[in-house]
N, C-alpha and C. Protein backbone atom coordinates (compact mmCIF):
# COMPACT_ATOMS: atom_id res chain seq x y z
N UNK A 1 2.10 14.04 12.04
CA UNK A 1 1.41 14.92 11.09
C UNK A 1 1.50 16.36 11.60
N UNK A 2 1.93 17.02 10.77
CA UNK A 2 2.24 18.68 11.09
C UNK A 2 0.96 19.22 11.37
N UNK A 3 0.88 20.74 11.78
CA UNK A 3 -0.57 21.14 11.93
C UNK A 3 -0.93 21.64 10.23
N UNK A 4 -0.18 21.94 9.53
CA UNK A 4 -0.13 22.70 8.11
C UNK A 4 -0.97 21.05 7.35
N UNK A 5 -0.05 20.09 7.59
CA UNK A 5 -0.87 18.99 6.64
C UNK A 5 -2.18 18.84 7.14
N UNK A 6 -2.60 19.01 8.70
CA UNK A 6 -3.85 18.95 9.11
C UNK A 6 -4.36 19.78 8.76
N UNK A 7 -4.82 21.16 8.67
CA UNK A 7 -5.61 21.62 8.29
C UNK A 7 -5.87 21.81 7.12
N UNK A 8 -4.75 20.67 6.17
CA UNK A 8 -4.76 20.95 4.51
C UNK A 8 -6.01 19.61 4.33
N UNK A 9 -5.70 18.47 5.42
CA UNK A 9 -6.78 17.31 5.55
C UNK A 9 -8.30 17.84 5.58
N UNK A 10 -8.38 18.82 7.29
CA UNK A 10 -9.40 19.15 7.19
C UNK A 10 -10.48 19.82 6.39
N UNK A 11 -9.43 20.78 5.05
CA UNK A 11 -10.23 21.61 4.61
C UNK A 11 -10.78 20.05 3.59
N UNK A 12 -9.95 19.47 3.35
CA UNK A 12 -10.12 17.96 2.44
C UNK A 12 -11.79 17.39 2.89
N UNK A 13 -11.65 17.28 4.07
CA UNK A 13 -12.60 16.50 4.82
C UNK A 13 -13.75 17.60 4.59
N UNK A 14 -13.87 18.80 4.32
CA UNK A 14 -15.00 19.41 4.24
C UNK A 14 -15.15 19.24 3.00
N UNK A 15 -14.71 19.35 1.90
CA UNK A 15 -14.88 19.12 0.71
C UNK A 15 -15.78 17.94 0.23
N UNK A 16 -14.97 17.04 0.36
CA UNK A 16 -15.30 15.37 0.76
C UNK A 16 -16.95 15.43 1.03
N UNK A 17 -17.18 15.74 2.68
CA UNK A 17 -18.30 15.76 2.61
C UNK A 17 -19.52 16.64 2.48
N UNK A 18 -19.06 17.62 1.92
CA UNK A 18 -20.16 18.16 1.78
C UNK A 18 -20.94 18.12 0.13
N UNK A 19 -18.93 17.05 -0.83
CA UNK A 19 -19.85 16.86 -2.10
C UNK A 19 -21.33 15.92 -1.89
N UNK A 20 -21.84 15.98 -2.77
CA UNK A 20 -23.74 15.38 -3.08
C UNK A 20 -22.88 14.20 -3.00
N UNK A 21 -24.12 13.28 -2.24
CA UNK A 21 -24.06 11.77 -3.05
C UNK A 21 -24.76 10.60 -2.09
N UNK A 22 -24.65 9.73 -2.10
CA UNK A 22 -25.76 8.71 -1.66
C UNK A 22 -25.96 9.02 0.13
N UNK A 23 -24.40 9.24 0.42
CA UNK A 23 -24.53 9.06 2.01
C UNK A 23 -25.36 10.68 2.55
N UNK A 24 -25.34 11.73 1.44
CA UNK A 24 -26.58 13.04 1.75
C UNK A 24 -27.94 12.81 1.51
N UNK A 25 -28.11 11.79 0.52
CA UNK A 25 -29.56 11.91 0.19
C UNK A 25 -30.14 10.85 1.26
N UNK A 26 -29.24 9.88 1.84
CA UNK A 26 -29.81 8.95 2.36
C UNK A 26 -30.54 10.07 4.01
N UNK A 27 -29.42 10.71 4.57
CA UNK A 27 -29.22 11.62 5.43
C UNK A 27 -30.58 12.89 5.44
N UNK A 28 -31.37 12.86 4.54
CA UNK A 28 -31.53 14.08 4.20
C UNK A 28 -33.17 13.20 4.17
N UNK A 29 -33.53 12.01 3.38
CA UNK A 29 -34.44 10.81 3.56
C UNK A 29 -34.89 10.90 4.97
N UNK A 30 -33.54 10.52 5.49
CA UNK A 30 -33.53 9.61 6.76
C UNK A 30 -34.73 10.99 7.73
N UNK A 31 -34.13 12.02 7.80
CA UNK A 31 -34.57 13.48 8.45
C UNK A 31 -35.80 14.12 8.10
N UNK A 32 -36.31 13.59 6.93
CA UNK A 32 -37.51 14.00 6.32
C UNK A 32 -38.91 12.81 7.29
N UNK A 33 -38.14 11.41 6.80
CA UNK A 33 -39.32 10.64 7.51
C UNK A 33 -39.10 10.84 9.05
N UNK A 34 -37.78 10.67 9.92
CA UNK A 34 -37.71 10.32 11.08
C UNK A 34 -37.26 11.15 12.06
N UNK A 35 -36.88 12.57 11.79
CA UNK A 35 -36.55 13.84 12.50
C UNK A 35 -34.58 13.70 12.38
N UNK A 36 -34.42 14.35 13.69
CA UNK A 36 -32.91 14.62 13.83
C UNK A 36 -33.03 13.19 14.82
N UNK A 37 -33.22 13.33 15.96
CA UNK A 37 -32.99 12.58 16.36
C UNK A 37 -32.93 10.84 16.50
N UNK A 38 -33.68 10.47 15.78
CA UNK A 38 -33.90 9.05 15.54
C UNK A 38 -32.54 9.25 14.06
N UNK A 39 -32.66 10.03 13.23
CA UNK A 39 -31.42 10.43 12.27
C UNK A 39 -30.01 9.73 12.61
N UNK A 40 -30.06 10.37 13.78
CA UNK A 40 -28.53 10.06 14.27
C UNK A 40 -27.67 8.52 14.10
N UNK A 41 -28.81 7.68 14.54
CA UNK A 41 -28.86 6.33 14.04
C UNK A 41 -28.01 5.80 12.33
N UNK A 42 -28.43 6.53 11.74
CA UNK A 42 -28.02 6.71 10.34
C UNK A 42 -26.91 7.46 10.17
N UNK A 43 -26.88 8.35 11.00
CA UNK A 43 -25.13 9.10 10.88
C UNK A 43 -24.23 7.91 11.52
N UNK A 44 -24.60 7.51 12.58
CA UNK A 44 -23.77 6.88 12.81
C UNK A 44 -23.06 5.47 12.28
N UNK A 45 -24.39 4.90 11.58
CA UNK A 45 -24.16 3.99 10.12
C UNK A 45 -23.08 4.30 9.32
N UNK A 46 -23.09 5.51 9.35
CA UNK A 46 -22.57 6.35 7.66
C UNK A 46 -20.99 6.31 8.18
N UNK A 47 -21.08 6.89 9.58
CA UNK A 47 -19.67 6.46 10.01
C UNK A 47 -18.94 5.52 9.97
N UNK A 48 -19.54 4.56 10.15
CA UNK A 48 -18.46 2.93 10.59
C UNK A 48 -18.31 2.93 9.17
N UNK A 49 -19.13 3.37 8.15
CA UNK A 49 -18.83 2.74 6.99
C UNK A 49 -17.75 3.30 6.44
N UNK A 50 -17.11 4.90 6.72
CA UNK A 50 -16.20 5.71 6.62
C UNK A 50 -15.05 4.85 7.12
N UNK A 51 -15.15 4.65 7.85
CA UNK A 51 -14.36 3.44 8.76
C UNK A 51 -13.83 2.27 8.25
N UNK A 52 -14.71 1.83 7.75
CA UNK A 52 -13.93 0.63 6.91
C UNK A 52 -13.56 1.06 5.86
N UNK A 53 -13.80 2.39 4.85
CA UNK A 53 -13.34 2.28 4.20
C UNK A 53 -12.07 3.06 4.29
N UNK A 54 -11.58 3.52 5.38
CA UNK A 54 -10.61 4.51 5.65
C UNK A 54 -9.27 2.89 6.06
N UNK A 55 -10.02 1.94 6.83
CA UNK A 55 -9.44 0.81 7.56
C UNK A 55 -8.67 -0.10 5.72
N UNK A 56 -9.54 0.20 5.13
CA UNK A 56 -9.32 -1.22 3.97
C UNK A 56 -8.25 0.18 3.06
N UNK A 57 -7.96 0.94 2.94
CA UNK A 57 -6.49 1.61 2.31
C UNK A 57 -6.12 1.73 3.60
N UNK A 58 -5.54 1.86 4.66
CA UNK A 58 -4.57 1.48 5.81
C UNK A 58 -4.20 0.46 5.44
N UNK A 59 -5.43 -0.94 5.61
CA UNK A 59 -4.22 -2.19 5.05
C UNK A 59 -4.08 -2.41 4.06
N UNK A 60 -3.85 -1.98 3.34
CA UNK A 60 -3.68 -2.12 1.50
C UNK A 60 -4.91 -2.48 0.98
N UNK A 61 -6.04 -3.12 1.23
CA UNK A 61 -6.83 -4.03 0.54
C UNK A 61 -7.60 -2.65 -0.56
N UNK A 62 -7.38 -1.37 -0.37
CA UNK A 62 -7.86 -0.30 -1.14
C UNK A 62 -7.13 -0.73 -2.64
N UNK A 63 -6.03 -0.42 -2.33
CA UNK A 63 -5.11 -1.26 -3.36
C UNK A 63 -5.33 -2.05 -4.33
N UNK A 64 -5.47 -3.09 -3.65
CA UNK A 64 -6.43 -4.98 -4.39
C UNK A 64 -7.78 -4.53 -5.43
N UNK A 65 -8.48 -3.28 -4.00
CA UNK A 65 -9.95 -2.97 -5.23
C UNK A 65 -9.48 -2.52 -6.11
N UNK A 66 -8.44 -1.77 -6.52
CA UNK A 66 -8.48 -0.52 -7.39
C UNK A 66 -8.10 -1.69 -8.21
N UNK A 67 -6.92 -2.32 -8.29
CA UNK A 67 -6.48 -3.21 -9.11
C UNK A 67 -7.12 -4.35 -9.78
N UNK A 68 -8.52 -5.07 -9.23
CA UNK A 68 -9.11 -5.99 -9.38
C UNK A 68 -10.63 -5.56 -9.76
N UNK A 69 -10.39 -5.71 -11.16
CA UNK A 69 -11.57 -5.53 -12.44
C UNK A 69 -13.02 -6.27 -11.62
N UNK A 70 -12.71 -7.63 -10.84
CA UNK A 70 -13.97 -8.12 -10.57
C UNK A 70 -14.01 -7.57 -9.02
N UNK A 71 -13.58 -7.38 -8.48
CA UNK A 71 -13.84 -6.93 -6.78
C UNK A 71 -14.18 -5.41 -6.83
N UNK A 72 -13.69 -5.00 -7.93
CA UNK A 72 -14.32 -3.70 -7.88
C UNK A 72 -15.99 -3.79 -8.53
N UNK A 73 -16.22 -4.69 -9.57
CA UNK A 73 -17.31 -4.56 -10.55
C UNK A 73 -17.98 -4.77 -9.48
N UNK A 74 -18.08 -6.20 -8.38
CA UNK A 74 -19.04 -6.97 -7.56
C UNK A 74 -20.08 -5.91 -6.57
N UNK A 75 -18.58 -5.09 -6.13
CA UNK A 75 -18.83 -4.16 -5.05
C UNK A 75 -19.99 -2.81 -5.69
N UNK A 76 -19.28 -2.48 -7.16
CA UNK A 76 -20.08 -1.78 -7.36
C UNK A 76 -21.61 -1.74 -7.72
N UNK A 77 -21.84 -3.20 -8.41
CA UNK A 77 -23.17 -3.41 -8.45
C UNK A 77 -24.03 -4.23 -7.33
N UNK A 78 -22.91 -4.35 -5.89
CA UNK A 78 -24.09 -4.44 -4.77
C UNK A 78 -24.56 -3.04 -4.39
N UNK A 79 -23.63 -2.18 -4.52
CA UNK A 79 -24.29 -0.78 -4.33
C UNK A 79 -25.29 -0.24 -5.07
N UNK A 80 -24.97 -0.40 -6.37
CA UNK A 80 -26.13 -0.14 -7.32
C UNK A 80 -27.49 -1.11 -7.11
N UNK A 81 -27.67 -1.89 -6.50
CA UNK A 81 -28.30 -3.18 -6.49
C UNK A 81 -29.25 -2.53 -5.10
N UNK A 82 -28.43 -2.08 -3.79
CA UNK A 82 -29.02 -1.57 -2.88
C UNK A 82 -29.71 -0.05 -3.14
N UNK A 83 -28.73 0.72 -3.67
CA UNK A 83 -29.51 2.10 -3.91
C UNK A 83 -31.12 2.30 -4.57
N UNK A 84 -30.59 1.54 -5.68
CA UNK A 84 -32.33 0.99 -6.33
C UNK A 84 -33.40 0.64 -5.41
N UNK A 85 -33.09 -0.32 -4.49
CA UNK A 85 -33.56 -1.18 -3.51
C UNK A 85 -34.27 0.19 -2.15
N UNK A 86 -33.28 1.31 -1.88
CA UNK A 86 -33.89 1.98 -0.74
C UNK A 86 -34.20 2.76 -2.21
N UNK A 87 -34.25 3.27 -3.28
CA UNK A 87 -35.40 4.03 -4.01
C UNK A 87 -37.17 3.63 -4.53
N UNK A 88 -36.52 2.12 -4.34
CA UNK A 88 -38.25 1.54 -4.39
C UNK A 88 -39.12 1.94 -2.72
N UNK A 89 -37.54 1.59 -2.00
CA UNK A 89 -38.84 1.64 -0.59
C UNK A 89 -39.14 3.03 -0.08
N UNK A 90 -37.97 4.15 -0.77
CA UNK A 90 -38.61 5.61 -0.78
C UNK A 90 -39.44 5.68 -1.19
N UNK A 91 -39.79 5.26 -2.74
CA UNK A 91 -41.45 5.23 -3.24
C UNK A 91 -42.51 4.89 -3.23
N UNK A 92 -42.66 3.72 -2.36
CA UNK A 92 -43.59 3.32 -1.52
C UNK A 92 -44.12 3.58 -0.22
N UNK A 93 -43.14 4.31 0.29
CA UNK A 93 -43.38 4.96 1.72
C UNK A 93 -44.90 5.27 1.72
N UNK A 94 -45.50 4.86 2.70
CA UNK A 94 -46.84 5.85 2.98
C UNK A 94 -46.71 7.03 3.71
N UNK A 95 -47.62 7.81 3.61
CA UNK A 95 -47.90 9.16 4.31
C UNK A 95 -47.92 8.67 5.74
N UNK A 96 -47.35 9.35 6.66
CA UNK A 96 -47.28 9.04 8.27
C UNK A 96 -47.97 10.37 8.55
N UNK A 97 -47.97 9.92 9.75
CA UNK A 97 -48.76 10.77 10.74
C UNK A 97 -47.95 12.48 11.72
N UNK A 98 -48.50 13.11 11.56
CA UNK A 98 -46.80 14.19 12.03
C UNK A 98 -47.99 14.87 13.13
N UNK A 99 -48.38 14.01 13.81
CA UNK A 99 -49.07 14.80 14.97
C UNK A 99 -48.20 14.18 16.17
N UNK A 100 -47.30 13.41 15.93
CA UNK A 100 -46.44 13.00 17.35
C UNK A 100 -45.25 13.99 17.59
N UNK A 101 -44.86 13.37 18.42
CA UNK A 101 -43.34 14.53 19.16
C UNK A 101 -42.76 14.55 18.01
N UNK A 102 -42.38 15.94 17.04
CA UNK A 102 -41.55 16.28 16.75
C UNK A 102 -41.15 15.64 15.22
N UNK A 103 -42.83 15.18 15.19
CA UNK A 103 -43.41 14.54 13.62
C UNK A 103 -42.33 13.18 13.79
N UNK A 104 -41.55 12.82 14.75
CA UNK A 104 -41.29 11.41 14.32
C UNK A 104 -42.05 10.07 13.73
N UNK A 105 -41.89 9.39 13.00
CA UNK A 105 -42.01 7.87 12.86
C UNK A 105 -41.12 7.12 13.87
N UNK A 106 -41.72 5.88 13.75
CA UNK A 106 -40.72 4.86 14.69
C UNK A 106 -41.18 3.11 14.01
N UNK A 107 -41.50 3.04 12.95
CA UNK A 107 -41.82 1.44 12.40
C UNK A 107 -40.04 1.11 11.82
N UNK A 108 -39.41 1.91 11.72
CA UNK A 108 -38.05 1.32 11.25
C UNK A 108 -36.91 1.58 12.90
N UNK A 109 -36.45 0.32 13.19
CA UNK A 109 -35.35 0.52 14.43
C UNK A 109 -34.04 0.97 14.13
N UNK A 110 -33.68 1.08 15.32
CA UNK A 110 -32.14 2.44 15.25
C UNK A 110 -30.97 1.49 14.68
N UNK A 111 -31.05 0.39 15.18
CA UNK A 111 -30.33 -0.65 14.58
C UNK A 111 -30.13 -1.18 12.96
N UNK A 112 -31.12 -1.13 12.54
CA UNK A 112 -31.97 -0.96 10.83
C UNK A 112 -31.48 0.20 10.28
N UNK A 113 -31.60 1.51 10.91
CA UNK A 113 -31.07 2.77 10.18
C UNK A 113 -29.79 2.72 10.50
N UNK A 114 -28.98 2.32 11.38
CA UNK A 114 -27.37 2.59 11.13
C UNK A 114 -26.86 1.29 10.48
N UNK A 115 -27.35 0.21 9.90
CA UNK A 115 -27.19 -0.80 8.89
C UNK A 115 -26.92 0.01 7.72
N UNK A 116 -27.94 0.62 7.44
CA UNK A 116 -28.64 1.27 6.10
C UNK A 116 -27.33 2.04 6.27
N UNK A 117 -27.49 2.94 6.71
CA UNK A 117 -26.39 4.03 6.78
C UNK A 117 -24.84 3.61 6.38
N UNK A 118 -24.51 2.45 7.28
CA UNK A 118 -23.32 1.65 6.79
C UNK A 118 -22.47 1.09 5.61
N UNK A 119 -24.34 0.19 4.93
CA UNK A 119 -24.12 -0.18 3.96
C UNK A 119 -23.84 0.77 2.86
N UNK A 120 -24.59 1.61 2.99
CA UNK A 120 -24.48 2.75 1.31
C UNK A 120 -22.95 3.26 1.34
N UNK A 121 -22.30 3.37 2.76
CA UNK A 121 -21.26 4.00 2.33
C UNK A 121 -20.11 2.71 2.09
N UNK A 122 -20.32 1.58 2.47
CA UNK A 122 -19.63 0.35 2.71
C UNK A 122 -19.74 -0.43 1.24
N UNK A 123 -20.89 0.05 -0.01
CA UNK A 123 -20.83 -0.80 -0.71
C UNK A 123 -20.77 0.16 -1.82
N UNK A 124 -19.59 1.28 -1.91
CA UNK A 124 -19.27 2.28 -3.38
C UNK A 124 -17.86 2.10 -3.36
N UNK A 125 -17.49 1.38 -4.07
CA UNK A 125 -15.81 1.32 -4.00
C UNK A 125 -15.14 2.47 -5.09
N UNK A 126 -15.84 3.39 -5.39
CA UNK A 126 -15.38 4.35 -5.93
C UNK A 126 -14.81 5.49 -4.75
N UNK A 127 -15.95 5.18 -3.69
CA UNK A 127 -15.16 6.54 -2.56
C UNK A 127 -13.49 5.57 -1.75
N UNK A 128 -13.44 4.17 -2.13
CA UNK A 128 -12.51 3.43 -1.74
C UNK A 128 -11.65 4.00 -2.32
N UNK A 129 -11.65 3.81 -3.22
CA UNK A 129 -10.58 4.52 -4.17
C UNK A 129 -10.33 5.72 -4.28
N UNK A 130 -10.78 6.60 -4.21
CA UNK A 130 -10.82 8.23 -3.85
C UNK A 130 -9.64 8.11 -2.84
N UNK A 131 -10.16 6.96 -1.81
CA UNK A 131 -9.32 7.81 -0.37
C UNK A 131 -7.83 7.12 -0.76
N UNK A 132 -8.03 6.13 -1.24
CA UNK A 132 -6.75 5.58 -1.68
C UNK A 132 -5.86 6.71 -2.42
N UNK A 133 -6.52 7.21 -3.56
CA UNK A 133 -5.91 8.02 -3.83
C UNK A 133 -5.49 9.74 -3.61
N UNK A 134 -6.32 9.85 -2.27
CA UNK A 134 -5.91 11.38 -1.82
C UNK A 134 -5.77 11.04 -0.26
N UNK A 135 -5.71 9.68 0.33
CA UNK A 135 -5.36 9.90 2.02
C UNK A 135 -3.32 9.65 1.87
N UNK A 136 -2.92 9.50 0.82
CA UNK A 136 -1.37 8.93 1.12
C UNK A 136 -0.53 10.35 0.80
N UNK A 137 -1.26 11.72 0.40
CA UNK A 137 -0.59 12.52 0.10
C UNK A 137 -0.72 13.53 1.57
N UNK A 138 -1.37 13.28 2.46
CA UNK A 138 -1.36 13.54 4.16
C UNK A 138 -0.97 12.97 4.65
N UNK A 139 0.09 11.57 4.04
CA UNK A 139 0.67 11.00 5.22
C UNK A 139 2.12 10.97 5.02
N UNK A 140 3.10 11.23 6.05
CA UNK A 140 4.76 10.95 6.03
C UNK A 140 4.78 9.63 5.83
N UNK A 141 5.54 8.86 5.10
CA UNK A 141 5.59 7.48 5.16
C UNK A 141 6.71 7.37 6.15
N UNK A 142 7.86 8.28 6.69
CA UNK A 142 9.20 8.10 7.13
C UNK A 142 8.70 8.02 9.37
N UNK A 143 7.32 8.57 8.74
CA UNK A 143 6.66 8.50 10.43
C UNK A 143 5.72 7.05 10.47
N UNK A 144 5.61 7.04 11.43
CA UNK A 144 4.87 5.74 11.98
C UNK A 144 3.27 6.19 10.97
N UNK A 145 2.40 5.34 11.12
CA UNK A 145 1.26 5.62 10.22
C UNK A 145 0.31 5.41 11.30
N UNK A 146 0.22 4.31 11.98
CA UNK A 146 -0.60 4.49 12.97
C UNK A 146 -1.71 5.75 13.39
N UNK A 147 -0.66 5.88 13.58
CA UNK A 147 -1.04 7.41 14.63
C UNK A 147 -1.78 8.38 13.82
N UNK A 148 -1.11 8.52 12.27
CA UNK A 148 -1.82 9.64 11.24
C UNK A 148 -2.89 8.91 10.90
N UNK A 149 -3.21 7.78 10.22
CA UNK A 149 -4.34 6.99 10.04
C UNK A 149 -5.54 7.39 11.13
N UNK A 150 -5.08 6.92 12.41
CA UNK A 150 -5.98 8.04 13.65
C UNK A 150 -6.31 9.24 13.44
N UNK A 151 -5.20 9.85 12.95
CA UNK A 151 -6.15 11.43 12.81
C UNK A 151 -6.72 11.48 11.66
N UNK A 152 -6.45 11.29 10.58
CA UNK A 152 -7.31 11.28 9.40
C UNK A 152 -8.35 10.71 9.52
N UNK A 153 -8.61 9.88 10.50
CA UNK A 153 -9.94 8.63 10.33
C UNK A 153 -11.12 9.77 11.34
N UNK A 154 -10.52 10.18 12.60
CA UNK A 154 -10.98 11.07 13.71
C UNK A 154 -11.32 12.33 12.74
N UNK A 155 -10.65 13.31 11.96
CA UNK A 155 -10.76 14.39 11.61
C UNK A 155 -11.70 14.11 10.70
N UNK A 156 -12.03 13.60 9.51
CA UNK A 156 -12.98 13.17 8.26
C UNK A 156 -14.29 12.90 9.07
N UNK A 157 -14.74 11.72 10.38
CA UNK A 157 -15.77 11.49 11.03
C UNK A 157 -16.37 12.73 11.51
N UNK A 158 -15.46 13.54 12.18
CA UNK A 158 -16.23 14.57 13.15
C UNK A 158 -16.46 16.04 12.00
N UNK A 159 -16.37 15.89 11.40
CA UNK A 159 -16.48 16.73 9.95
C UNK A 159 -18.06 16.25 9.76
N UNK A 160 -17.40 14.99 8.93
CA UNK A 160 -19.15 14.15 8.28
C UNK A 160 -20.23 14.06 9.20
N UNK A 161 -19.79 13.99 10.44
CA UNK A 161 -21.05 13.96 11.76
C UNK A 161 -21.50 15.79 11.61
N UNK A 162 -20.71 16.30 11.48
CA UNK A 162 -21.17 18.08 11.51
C UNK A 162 -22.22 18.18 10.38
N UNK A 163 -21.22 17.76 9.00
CA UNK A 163 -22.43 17.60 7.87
C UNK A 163 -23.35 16.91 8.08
N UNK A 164 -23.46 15.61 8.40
CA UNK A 164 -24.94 14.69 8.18
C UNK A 164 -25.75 15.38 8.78
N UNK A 165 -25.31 15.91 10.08
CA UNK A 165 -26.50 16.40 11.09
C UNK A 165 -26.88 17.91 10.55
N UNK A 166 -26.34 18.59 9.65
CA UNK A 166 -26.91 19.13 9.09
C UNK A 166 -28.18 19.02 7.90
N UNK A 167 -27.61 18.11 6.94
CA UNK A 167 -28.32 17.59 5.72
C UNK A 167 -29.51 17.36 6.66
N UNK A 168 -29.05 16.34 8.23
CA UNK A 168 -30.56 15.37 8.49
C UNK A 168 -31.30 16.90 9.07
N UNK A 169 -30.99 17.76 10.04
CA UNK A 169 -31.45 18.55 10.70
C UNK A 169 -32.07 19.24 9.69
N UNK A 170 -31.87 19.90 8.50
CA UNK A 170 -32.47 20.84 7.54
C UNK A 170 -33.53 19.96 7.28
N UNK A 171 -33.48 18.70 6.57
CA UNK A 171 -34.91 18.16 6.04
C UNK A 171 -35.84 17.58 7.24
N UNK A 172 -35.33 17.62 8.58
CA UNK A 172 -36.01 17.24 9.62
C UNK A 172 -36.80 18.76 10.06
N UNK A 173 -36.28 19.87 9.67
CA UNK A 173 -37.35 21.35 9.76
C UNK A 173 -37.92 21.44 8.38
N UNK A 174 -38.18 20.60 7.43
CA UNK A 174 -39.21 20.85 6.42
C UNK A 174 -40.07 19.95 6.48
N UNK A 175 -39.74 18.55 7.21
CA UNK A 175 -40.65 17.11 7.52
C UNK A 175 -42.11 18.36 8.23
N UNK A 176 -41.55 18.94 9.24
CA UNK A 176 -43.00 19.81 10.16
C UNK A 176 -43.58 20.35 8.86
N UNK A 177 -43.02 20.92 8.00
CA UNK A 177 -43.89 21.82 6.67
C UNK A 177 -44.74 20.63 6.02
N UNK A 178 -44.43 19.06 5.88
CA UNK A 178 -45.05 18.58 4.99
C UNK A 178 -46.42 17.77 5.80
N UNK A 179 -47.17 18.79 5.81
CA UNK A 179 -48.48 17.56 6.46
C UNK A 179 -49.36 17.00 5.96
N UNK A 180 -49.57 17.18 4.45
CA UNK A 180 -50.89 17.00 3.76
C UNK A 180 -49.97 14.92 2.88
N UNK A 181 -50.73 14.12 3.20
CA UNK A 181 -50.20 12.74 2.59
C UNK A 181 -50.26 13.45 1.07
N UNK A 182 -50.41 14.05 0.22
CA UNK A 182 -50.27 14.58 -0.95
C UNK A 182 -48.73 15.30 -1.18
N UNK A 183 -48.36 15.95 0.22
CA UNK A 183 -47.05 17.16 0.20
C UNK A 183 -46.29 15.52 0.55
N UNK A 184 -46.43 14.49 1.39
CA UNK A 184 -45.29 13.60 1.79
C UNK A 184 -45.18 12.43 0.57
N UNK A 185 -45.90 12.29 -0.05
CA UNK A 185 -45.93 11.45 -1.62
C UNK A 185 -45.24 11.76 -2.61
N UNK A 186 -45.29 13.41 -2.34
CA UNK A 186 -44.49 13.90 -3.39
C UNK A 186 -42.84 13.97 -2.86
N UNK A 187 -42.98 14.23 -1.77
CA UNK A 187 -41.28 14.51 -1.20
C UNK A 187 -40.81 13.00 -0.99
N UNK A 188 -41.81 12.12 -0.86
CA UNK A 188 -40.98 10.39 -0.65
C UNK A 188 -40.87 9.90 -1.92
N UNK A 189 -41.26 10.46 -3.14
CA UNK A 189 -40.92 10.33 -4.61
C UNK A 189 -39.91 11.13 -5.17
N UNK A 190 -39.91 12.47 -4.47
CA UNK A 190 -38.55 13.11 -5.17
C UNK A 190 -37.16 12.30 -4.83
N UNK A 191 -37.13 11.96 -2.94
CA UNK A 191 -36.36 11.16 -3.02
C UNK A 191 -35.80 9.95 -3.49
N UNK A 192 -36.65 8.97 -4.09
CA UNK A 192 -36.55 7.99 -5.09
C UNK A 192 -36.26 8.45 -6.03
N UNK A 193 -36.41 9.69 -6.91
CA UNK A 193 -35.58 9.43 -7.82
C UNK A 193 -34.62 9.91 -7.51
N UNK A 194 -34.04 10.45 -6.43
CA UNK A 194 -32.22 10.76 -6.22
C UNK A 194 -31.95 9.26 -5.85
N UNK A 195 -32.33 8.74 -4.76
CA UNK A 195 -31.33 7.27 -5.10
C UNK A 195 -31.11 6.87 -6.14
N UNK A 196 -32.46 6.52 -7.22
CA UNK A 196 -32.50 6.01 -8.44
C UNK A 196 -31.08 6.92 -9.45
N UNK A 197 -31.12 7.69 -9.36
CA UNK A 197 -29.72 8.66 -9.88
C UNK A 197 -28.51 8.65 -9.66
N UNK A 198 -28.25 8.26 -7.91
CA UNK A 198 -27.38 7.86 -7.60
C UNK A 198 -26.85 6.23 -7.69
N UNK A 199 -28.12 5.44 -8.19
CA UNK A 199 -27.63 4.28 -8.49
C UNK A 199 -27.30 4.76 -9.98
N UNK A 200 -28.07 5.01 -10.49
CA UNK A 200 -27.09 5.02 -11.96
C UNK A 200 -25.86 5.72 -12.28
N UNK A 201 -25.59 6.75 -11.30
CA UNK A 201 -24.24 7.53 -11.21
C UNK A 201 -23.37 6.17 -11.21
N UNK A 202 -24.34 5.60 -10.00
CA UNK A 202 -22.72 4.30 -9.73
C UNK A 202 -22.43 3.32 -10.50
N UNK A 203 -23.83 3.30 -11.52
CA UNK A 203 -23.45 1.87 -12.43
C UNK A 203 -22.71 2.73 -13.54
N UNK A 204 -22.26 4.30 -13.59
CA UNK A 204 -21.62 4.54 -15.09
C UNK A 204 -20.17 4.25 -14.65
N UNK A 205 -19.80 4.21 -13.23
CA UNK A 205 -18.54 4.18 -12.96
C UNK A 205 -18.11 2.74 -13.54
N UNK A 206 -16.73 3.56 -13.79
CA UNK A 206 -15.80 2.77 -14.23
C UNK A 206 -14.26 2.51 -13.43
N UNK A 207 -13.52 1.22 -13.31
CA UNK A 207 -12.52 1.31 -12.96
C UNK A 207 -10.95 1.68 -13.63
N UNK A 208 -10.79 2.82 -13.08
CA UNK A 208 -9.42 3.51 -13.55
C UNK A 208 -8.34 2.48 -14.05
N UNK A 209 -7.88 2.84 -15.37
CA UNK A 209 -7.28 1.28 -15.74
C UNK A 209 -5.30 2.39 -15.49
């Protein structure tokens, strides 16, 4: 991979992530209840899930989704199925306590938030398809792929880790602003209805015929 196609990737990879969409609001959730640091947990979710879906167009199986009316439908309404699912439990959230270090919570484990994190990005086969259709125009086919697959997979992560930890870090300096259980009811409801939005974004999708 030339340096010209790389930095035509990277500007890609900023694009990519800094559009809106489930893996920001989750990011942005995640930073409001649990700070930056417990956050990270969830970036790093968000990653592997980048991962597989960067891994499944490497081996063709991007391919199979795009092509297959039911593997795409299944996938898309477990996502829609989950997004709903963390917008009920955004809306139920109770008011926590922000007199500890740095207003953290700790009733959800680090293990639990990089699940979460995983899954949302692991179960939209619309961003499958995206990469399917804009990672093959950064790659030489006449060169080994290996190796570019590596950098595209490396360059897109350390991008999205810059963004998440932004999204989480910004709503993790307004979590200190919200102390009244009245100000955190309202901000653990605004976020329910962005999942709730983003699930219905995903149930209008359709597969490209």
């Amino acid at each position: 991979m030339s340096w010209q196609v790389w930095y035509a990737w990277l500007g890609a990879s900023v694009v990519i992530s800094l559009s809106p969409g489930a893996s920001a609001i989750l990011s942005m959730a995640t930073g409001m209840r649990f700070g930056l640091r417990r956050g990270y947990w969830n970036i790093a979710g968000l990653q592997l899930g980048l991962l597989l879906q960067i891994a499944l167009v490497s081996a063709g199986l991007g391919a199979l989704l795009a092509s297959s009316t039911l593997a795409f439908t299944v996938i898309k309404w477990l996502g829609v199925a989950y997004l709903v699912y963390l917008g009920i439990r955004q809306w139920r959230a109770s008011p926590t306590d922000m007199s500890g270090v740095d207003g953290e919570v700790t009733e959800t484990s680090g293990p639990a938030m990089a699940l979460r994190g995983f899954l949302v990005n692991a179960s939209n086969p619309k961003a499958i398809i995206f990469m399917l259709a804009v990672l093959p125009q950064f790659l030489t086919p006449s060169a080994p792929l290996l190796p570019q697959y590596l950098i595209v997979a490396a360059t897109l992560i350390a991008v999205d880790v810059v963004v998440m930890t932004f999204y989480t870090g910004l709503a993790a300096k307004v979590l200190r602003l919200m102390r009244s259980p009245r100000q955190q009811r309202a901000t653990n409801r605004t976020f329910s209805g962005l999942f709730f939005a983003a699930a219905t974004f995903l149930a209008t999708v359709r597969r490209a015929v």
